[in-house]
Each structure stands twice: as C-alpha cells, then as structure tokens.
N, C-alpha and C. Protein backbone atom coordinates (compact mmCIF):
# COMPACT_ATOMS: atom_id res chain seq x y z
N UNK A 1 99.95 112.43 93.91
CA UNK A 1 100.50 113.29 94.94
C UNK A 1 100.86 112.53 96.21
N UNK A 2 100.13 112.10 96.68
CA UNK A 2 100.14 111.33 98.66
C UNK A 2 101.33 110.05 97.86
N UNK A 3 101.58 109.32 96.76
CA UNK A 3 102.31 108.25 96.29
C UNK A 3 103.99 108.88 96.25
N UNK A 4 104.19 110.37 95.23
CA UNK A 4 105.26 111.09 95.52
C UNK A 4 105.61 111.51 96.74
N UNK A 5 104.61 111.90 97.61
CA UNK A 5 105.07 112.53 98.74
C UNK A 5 105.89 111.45 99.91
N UNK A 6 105.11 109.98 99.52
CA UNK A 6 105.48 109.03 100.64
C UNK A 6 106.88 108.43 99.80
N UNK A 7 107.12 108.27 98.65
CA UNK A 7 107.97 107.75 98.24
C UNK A 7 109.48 108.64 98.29
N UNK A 8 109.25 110.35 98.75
CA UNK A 8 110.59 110.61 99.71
C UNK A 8 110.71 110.35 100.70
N UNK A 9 109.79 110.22 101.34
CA UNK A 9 110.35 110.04 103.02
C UNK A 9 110.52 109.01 103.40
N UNK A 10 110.43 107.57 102.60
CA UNK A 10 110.09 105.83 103.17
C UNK A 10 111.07 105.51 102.54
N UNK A 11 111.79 104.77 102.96
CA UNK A 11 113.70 104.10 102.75
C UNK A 11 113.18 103.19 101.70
N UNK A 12 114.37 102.77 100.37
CA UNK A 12 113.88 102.43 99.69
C UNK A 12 113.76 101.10 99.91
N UNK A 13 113.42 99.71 98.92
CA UNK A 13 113.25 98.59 99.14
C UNK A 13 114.79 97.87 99.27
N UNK A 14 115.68 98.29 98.39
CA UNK A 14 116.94 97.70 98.66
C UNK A 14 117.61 98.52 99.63
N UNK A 15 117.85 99.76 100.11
CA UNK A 15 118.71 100.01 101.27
C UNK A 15 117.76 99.00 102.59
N UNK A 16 116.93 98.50 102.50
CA UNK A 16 116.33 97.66 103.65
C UNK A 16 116.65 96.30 103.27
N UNK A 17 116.74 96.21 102.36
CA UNK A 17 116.96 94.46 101.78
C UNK A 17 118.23 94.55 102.01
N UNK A 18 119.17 95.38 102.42
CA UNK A 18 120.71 95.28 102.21
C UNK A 18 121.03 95.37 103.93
N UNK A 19 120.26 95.33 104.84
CA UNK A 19 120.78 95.31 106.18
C UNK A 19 121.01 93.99 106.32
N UNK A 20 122.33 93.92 107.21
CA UNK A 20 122.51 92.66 107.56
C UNK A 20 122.16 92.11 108.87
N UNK A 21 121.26 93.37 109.62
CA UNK A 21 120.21 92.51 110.95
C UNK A 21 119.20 92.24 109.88
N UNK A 22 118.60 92.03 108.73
CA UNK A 22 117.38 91.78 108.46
C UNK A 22 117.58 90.49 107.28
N UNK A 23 118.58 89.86 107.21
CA UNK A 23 119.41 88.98 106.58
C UNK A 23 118.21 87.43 106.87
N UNK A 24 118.08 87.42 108.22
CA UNK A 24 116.80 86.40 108.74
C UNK A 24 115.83 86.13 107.99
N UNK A 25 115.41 87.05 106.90
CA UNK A 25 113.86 87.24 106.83
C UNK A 25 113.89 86.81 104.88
N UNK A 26 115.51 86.42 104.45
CA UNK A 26 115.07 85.41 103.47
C UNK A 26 114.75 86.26 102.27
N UNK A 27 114.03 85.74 101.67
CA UNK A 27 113.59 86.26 100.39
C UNK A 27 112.18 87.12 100.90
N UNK A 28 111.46 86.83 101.80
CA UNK A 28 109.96 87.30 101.71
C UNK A 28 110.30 89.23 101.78
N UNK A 29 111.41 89.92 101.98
CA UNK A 29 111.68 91.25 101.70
C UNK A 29 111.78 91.46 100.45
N UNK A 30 111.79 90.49 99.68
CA UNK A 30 111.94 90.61 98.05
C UNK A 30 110.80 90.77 97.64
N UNK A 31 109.39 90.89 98.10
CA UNK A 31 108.01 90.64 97.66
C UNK A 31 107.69 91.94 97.45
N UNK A 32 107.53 92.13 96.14
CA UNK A 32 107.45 93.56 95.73
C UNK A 32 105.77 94.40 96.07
N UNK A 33 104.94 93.59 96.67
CA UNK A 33 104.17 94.14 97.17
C UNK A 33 104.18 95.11 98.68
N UNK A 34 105.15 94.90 99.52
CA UNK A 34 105.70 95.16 100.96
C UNK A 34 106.14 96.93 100.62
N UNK A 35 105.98 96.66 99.04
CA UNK A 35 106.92 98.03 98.87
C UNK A 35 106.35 98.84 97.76
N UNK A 36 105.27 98.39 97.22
CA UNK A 36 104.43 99.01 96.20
C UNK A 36 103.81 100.09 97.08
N UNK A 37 103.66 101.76 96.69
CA UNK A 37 102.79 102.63 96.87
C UNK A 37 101.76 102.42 96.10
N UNK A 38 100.84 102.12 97.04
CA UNK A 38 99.29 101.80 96.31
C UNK A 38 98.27 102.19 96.93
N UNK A 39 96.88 102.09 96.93
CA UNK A 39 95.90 102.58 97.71
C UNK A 39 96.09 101.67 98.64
N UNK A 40 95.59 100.39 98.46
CA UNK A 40 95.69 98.69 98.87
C UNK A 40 96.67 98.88 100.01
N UNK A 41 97.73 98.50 99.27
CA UNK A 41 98.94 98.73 100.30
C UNK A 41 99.66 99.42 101.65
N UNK A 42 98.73 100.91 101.38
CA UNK A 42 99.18 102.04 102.30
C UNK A 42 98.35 102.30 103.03
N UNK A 43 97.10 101.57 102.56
CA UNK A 43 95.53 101.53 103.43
C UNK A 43 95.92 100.40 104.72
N UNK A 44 96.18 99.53 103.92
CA UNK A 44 96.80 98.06 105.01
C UNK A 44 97.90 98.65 106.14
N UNK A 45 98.74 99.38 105.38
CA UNK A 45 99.89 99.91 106.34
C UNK A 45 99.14 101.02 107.83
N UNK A 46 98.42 101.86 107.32
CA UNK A 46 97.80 102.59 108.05
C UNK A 46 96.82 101.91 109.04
N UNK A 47 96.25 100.60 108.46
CA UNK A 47 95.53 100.01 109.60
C UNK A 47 96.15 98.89 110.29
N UNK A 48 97.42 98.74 110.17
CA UNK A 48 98.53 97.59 111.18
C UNK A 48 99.27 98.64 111.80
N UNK A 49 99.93 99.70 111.35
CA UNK A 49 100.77 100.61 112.03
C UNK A 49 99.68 101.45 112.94
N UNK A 50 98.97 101.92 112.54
CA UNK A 50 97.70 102.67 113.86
C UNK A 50 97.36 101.75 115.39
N UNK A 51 97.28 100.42 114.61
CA UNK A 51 96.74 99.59 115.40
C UNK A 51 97.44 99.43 116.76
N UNK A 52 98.60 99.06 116.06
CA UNK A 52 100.06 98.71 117.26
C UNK A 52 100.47 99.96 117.68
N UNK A 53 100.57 101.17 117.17
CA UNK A 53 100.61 102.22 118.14
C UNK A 53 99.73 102.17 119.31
N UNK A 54 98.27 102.07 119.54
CA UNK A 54 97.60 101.76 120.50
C UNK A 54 97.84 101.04 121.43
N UNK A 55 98.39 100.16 121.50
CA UNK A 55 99.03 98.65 122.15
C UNK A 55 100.54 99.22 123.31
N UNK A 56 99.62 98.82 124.11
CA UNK A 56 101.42 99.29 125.28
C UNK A 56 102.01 97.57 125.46
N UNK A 57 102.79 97.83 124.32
CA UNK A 57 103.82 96.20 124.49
C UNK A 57 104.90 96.76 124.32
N UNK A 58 106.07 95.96 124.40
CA UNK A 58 107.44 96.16 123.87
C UNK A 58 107.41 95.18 122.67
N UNK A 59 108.31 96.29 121.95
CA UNK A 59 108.80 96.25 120.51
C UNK A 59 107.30 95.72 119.34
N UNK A 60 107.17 97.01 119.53
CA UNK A 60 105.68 97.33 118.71
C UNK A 60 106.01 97.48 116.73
N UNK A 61 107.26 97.99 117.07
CA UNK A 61 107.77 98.07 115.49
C UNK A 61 108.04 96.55 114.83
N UNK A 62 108.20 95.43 115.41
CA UNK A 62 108.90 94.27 115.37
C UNK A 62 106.86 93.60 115.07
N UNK A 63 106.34 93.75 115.59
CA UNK A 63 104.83 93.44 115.24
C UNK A 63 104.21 94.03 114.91
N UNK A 64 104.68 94.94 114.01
CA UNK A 64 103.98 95.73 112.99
C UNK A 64 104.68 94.93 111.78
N UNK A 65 105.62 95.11 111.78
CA UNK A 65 106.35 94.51 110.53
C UNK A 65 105.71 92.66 110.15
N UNK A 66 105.74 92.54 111.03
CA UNK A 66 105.34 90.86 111.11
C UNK A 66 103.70 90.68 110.31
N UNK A 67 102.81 91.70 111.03
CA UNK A 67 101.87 91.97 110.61
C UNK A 67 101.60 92.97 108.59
N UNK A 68 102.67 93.49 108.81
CA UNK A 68 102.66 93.70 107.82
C UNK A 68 103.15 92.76 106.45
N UNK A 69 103.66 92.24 106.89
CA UNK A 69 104.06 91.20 105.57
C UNK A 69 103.23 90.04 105.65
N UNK A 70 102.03 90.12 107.01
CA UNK A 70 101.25 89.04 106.49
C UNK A 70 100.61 89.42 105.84
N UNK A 71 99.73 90.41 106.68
CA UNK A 71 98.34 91.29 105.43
C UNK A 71 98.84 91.99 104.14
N UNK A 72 100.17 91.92 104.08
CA UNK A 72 100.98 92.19 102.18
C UNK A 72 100.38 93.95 102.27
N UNK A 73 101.17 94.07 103.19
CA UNK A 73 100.71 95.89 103.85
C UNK A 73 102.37 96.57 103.18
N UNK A 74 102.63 97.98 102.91
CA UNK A 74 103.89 98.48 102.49
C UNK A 74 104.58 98.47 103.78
N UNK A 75 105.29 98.03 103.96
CA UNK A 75 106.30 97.50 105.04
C UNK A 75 106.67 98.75 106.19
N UNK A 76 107.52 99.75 105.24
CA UNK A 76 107.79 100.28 106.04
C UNK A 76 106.90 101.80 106.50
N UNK A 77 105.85 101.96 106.13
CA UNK A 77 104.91 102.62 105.99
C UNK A 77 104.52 102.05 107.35
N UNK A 78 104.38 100.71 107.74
CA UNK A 78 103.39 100.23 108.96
C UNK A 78 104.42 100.25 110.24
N UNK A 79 105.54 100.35 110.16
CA UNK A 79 106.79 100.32 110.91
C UNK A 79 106.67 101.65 111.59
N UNK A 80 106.68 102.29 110.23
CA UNK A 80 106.59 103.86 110.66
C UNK A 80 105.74 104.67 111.40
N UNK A 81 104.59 104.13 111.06
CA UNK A 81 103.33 104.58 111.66
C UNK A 81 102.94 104.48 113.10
N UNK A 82 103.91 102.96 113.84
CA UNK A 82 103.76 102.88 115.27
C UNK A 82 104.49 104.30 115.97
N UNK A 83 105.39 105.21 115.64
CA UNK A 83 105.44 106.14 116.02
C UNK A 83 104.83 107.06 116.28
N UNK A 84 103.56 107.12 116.24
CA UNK A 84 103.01 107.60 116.51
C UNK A 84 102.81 107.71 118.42
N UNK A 85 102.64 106.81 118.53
CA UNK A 85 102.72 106.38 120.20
C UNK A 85 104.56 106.27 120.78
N UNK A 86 104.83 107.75 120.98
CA UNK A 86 106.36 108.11 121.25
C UNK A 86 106.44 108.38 122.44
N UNK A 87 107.54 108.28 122.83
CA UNK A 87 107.23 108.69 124.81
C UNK A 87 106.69 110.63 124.79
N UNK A 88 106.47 111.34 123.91
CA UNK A 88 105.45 112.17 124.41
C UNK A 88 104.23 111.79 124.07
N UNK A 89 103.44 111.21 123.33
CA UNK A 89 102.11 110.86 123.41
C UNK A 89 101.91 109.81 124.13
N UNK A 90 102.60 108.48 124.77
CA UNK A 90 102.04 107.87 125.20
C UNK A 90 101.42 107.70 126.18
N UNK A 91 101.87 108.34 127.39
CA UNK A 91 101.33 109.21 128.80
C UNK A 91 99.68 109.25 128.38
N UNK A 92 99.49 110.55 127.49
CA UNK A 92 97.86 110.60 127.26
C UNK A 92 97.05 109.87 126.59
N UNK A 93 98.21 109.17 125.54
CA UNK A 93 97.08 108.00 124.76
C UNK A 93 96.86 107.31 125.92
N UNK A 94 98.04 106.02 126.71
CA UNK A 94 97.86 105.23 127.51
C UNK A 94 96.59 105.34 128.43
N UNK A 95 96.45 106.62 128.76
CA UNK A 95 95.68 107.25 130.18
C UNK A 95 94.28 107.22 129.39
N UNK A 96 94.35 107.91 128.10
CA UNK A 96 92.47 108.21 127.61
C UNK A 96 92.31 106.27 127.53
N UNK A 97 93.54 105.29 127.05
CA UNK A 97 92.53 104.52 126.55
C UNK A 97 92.24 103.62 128.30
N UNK A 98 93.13 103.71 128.88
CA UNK A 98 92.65 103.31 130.49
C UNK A 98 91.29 103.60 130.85
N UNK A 99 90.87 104.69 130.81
CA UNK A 99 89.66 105.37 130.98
C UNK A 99 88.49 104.79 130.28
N UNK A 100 88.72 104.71 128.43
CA UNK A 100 88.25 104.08 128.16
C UNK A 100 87.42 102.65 128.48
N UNK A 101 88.90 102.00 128.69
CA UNK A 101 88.76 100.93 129.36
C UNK A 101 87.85 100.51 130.97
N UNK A 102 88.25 101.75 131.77
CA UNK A 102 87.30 101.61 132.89
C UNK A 102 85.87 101.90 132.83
N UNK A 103 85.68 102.91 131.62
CA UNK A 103 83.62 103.00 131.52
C UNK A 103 83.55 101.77 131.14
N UNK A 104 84.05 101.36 130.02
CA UNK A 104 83.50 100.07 129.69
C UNK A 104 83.02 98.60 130.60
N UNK A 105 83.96 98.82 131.41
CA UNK A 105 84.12 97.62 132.73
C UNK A 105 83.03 98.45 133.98
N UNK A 106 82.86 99.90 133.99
CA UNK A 106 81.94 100.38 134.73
C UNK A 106 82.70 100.10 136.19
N UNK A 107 84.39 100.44 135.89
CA UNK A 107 85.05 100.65 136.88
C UNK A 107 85.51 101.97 137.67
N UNK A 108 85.79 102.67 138.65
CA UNK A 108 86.14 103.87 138.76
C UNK A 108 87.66 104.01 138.09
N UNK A 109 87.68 105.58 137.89
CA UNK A 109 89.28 106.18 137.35
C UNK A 109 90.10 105.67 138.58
N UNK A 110 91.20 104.97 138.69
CA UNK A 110 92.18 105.04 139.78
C UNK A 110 93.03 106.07 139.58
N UNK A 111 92.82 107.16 141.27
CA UNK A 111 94.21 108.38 141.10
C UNK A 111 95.44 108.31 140.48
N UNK A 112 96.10 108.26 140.09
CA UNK A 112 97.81 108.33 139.61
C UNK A 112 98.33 108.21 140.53
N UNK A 113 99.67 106.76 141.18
CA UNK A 113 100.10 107.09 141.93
C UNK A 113 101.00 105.63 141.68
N UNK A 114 102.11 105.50 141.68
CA UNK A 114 103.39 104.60 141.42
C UNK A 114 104.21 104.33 142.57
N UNK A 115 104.42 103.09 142.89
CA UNK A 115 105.44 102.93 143.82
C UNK A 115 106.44 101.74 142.81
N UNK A 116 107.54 101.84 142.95
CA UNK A 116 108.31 100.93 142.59
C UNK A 116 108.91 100.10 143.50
N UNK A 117 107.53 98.93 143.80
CA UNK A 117 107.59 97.89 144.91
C UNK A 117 106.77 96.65 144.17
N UNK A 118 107.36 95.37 144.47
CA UNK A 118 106.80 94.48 143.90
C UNK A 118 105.73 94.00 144.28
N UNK A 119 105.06 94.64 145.62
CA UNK A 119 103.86 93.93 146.08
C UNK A 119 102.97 95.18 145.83
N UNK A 120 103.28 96.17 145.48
CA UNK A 120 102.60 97.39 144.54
C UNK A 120 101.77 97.17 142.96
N UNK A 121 103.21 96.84 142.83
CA UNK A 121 103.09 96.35 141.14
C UNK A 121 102.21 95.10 141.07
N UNK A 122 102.44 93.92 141.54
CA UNK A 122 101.25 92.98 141.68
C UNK A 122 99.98 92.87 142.01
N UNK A 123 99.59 93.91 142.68
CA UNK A 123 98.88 94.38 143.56
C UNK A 123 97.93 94.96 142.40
N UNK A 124 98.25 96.11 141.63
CA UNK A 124 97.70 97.35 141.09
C UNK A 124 97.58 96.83 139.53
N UNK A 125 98.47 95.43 139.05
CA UNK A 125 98.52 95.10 137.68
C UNK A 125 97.00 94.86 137.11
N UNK A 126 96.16 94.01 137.92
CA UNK A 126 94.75 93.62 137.50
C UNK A 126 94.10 94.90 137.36
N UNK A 127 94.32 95.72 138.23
CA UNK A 127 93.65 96.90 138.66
C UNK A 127 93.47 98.27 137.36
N UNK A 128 94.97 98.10 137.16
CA UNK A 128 95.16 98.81 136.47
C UNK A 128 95.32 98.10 134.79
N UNK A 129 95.95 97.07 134.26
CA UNK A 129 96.25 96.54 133.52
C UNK A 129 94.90 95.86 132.55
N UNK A 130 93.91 94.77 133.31
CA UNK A 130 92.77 95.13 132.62
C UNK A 130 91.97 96.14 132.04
N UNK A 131 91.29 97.49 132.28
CA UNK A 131 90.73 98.30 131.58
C UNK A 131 91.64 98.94 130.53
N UNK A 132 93.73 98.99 131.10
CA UNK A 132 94.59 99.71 130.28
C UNK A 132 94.69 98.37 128.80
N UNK A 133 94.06 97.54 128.77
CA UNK A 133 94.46 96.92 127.41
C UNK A 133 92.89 96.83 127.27
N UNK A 134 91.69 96.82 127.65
CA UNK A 134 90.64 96.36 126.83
C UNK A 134 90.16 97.90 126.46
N UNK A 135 90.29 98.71 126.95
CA UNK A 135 90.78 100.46 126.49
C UNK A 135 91.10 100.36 125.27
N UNK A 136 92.85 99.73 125.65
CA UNK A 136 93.73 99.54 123.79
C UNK A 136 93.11 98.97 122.86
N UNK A 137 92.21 98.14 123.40
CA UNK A 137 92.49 97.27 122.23
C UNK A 137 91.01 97.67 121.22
N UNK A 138 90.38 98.47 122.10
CA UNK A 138 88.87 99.02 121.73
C UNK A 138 89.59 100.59 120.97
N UNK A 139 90.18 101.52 121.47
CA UNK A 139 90.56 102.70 120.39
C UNK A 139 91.59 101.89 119.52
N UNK A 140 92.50 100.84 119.74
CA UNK A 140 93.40 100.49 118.69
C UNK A 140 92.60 100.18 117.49
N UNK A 141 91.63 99.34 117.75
CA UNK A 141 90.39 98.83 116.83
C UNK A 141 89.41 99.68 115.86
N UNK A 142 89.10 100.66 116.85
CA UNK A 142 88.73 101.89 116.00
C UNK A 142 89.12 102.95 115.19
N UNK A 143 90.20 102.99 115.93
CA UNK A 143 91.31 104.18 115.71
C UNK A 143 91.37 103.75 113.96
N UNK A 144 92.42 102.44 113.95
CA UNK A 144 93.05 101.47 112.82
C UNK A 144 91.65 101.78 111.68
N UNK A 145 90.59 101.42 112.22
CA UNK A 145 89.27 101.35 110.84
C UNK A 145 89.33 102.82 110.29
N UNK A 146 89.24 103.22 111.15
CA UNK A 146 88.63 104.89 110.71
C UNK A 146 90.09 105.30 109.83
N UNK A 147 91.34 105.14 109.82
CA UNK A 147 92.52 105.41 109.55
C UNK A 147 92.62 104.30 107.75
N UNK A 148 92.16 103.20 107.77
CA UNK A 148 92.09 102.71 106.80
C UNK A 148 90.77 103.13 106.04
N UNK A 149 89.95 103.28 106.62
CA UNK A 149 88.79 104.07 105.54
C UNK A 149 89.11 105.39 105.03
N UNK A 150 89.72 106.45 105.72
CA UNK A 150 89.77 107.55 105.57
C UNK A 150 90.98 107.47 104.44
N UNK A 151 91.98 106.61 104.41
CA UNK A 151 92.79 106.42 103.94
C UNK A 151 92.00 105.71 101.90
N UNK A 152 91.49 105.15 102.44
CA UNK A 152 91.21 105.01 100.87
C UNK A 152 89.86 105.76 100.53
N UNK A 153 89.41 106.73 101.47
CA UNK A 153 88.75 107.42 100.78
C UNK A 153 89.31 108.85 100.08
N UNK A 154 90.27 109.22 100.61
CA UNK A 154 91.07 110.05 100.39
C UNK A 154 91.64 110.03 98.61
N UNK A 155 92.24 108.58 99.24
CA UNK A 155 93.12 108.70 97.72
C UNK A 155 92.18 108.20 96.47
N UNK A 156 91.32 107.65 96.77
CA UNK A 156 90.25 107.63 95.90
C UNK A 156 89.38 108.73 95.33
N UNK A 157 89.23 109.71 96.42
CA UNK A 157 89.08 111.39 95.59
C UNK A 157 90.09 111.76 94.90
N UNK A 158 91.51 111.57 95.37
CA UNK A 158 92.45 112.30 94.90
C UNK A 158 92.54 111.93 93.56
N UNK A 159 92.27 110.10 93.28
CA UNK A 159 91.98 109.74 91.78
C UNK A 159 91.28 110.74 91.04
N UNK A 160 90.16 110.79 91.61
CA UNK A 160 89.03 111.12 90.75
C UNK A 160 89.67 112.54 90.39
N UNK A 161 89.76 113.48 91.16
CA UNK A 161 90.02 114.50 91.07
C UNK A 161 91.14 114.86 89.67
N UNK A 162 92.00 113.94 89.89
CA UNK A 162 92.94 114.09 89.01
C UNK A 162 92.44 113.86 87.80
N UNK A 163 91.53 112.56 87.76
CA UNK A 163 90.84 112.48 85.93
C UNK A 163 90.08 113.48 85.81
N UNK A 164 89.29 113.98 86.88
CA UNK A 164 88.48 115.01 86.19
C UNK A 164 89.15 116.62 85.65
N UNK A 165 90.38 116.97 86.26
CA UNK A 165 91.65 117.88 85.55
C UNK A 165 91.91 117.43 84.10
N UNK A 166 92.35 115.99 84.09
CA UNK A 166 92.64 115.39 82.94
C UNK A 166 91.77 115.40 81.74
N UNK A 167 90.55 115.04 82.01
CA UNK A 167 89.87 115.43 80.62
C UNK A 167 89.43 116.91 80.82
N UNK A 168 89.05 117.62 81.74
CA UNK A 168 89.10 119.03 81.12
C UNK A 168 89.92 119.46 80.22
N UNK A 169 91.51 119.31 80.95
CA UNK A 169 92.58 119.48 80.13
C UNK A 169 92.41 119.13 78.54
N UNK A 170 92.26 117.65 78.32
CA UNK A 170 91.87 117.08 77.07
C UNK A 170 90.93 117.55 76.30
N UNK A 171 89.80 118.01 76.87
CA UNK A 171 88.15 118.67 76.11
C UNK A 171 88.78 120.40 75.64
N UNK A 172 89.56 120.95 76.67
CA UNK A 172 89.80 122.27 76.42
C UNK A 172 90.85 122.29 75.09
N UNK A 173 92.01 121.11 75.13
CA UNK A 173 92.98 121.29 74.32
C UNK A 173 91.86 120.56 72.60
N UNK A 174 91.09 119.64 72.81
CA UNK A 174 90.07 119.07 71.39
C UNK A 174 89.80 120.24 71.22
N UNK A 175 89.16 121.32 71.70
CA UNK A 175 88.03 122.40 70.80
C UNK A 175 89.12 123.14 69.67
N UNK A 176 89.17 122.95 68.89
CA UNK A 176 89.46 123.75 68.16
C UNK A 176 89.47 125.49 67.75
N UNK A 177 91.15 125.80 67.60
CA UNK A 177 91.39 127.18 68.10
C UNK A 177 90.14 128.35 67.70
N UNK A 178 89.81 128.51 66.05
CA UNK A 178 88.38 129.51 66.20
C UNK A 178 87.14 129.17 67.41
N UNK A 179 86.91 128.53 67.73
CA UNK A 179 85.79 128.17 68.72
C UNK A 179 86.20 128.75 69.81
N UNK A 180 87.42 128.68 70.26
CA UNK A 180 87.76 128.66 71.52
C UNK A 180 87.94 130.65 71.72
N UNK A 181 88.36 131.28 70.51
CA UNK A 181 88.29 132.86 70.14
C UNK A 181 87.16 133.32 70.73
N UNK A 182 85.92 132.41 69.83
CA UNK A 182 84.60 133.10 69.93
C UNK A 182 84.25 133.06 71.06
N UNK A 183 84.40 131.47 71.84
CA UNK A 183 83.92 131.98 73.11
C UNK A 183 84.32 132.97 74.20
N UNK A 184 85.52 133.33 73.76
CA UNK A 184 86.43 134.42 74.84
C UNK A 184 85.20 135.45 74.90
C-alpha cells in the first residue's frame, strides 16, 4: 500500500534522468537504488528530507538531494520532504526551534522586532542566530529519528499485516469444501 501510494505521486526515474539542468550529475542518477520504493530507502529519505526541513539555509532541496544519494536514500522522496518547511510553516517552526534553542543556552526569548539596518542585523545575528540553529539542529535531529523509526515501523506492520491476510486467505481457501459447510 504506502509503496503504490508513493509511486503516484514521485516523478519517475527517467522523466528526472532526462532533465537537462541535471545532465551534471553523470551516471550516479542511474543508481537504481535513489529510486527503489523500499522500507530502507524511504526510511533514509524521511530522515534526510525531515532533517533539512529543520535547517533555515538556502537551497535546502539542493542538500537534501546531495545527502540523499550519499546515504543511497529514494531521491526524490528526500527532495520532497524538505517541503515541509514552506513559507507558511516556517515562521512557527523557525520561532519554536529558536526557543528551543534559547532554554537550552538558558537564554531569555528576545521580543520580535526587525529593522532592516546593517548595524541591526550584525548586532542581533549572535543574538538571535545562535539558539535559532542549535534549536535546528536539536528538533532537526530529533524530528529526522522519530520520522525514520516511525517510518519503518509502520511499514513493517503493514508487512506483517499483509502476511497475516495472506495465509488466512490460504488456510480458509486449504479446508476443504464439506468442512467448511459443517462449520457454518
């Protein structure tokens, strides 16, 4: 089920192998693991794409992908997943993991307040910029585990589940038709 369901919505391996911005990257798009629906695979994807959603960088999709073809994660599964952190969630992710970040440092919340001045911005970067990435990088960290465990614990019931349909199916269709009368 979760293998059909992802395999409509995720572009296939050759309409991506056939872009000619992605022409750079050689043969290693040919590695048929980047593109296998698997537990393995989509577990990896879920814990590189979670991760980098957390992360306030530019071009988060561009290091997901990178990351994904190291850890041999389904490619575009981990691409996809940084969407998660879209300009409507990022406001409150950014802000809870700031917060985060300031208990940890046992710093106070700083009010909300922006000037677009360079002796502002220099000023407020330490201030603000330390707790806003050791924040990230502490829910990115957690976030990512709990998302890859849950992830193969999931589809690992969903296994089971399915063999255990399967031989019912099989035990009900073995009994032979008088037996199956009597017990009605």
């Amino acid at each position: 089920m979760p293998k059909k369901f992802m395999k409509r919505y995720l572009p296939s391996p050759e309409k991506v192998q056939a872009m000619e911005s992605l022409r750079f990257m050689g043969d290693i798009l040919h590695e048929p693991n980047l593109w296998h629906i698997n537990r393995h695979g989509v577990a990896r994807a879920f814990l590189v794409g979670v991760w980098f959603c957390f992360i306030p960088m530019p071009f988060q999709m561009l290091a997901a992908a990178f990351c994904a073809i190291w850890f041999n994660a389904n490619l575009p599964l981990s691409v996809v997943l940084v969407w998660i952190s879209n300009p409507l969630t990022m406001p409150p992710m950014f802000y809870f993991n700031y917060k985060v970040g300031a208990w940890i440092l046992n710093r106070p919340v700083l009010a909300f307040e922006f000037q677009l001045e360079w002796d502002w911005i220099s000023h407020r970067l330490v201030d603000i910029g330390v707790p806003l990435y050791l924040g990230s990088l502490v829910m990115a960290t957690v976030t990512a585990c709990v998302a890859y465990l849950t992830i193969q614990y999931i589809w690992r019931r969903k296994i089971r589940t399915d063999w255990r349909i399967r031989r019912q199916s099989r035990n009900s269709d073995a009994t032979p038709p008088a037996s199956r009368d009597q017990a009605s």
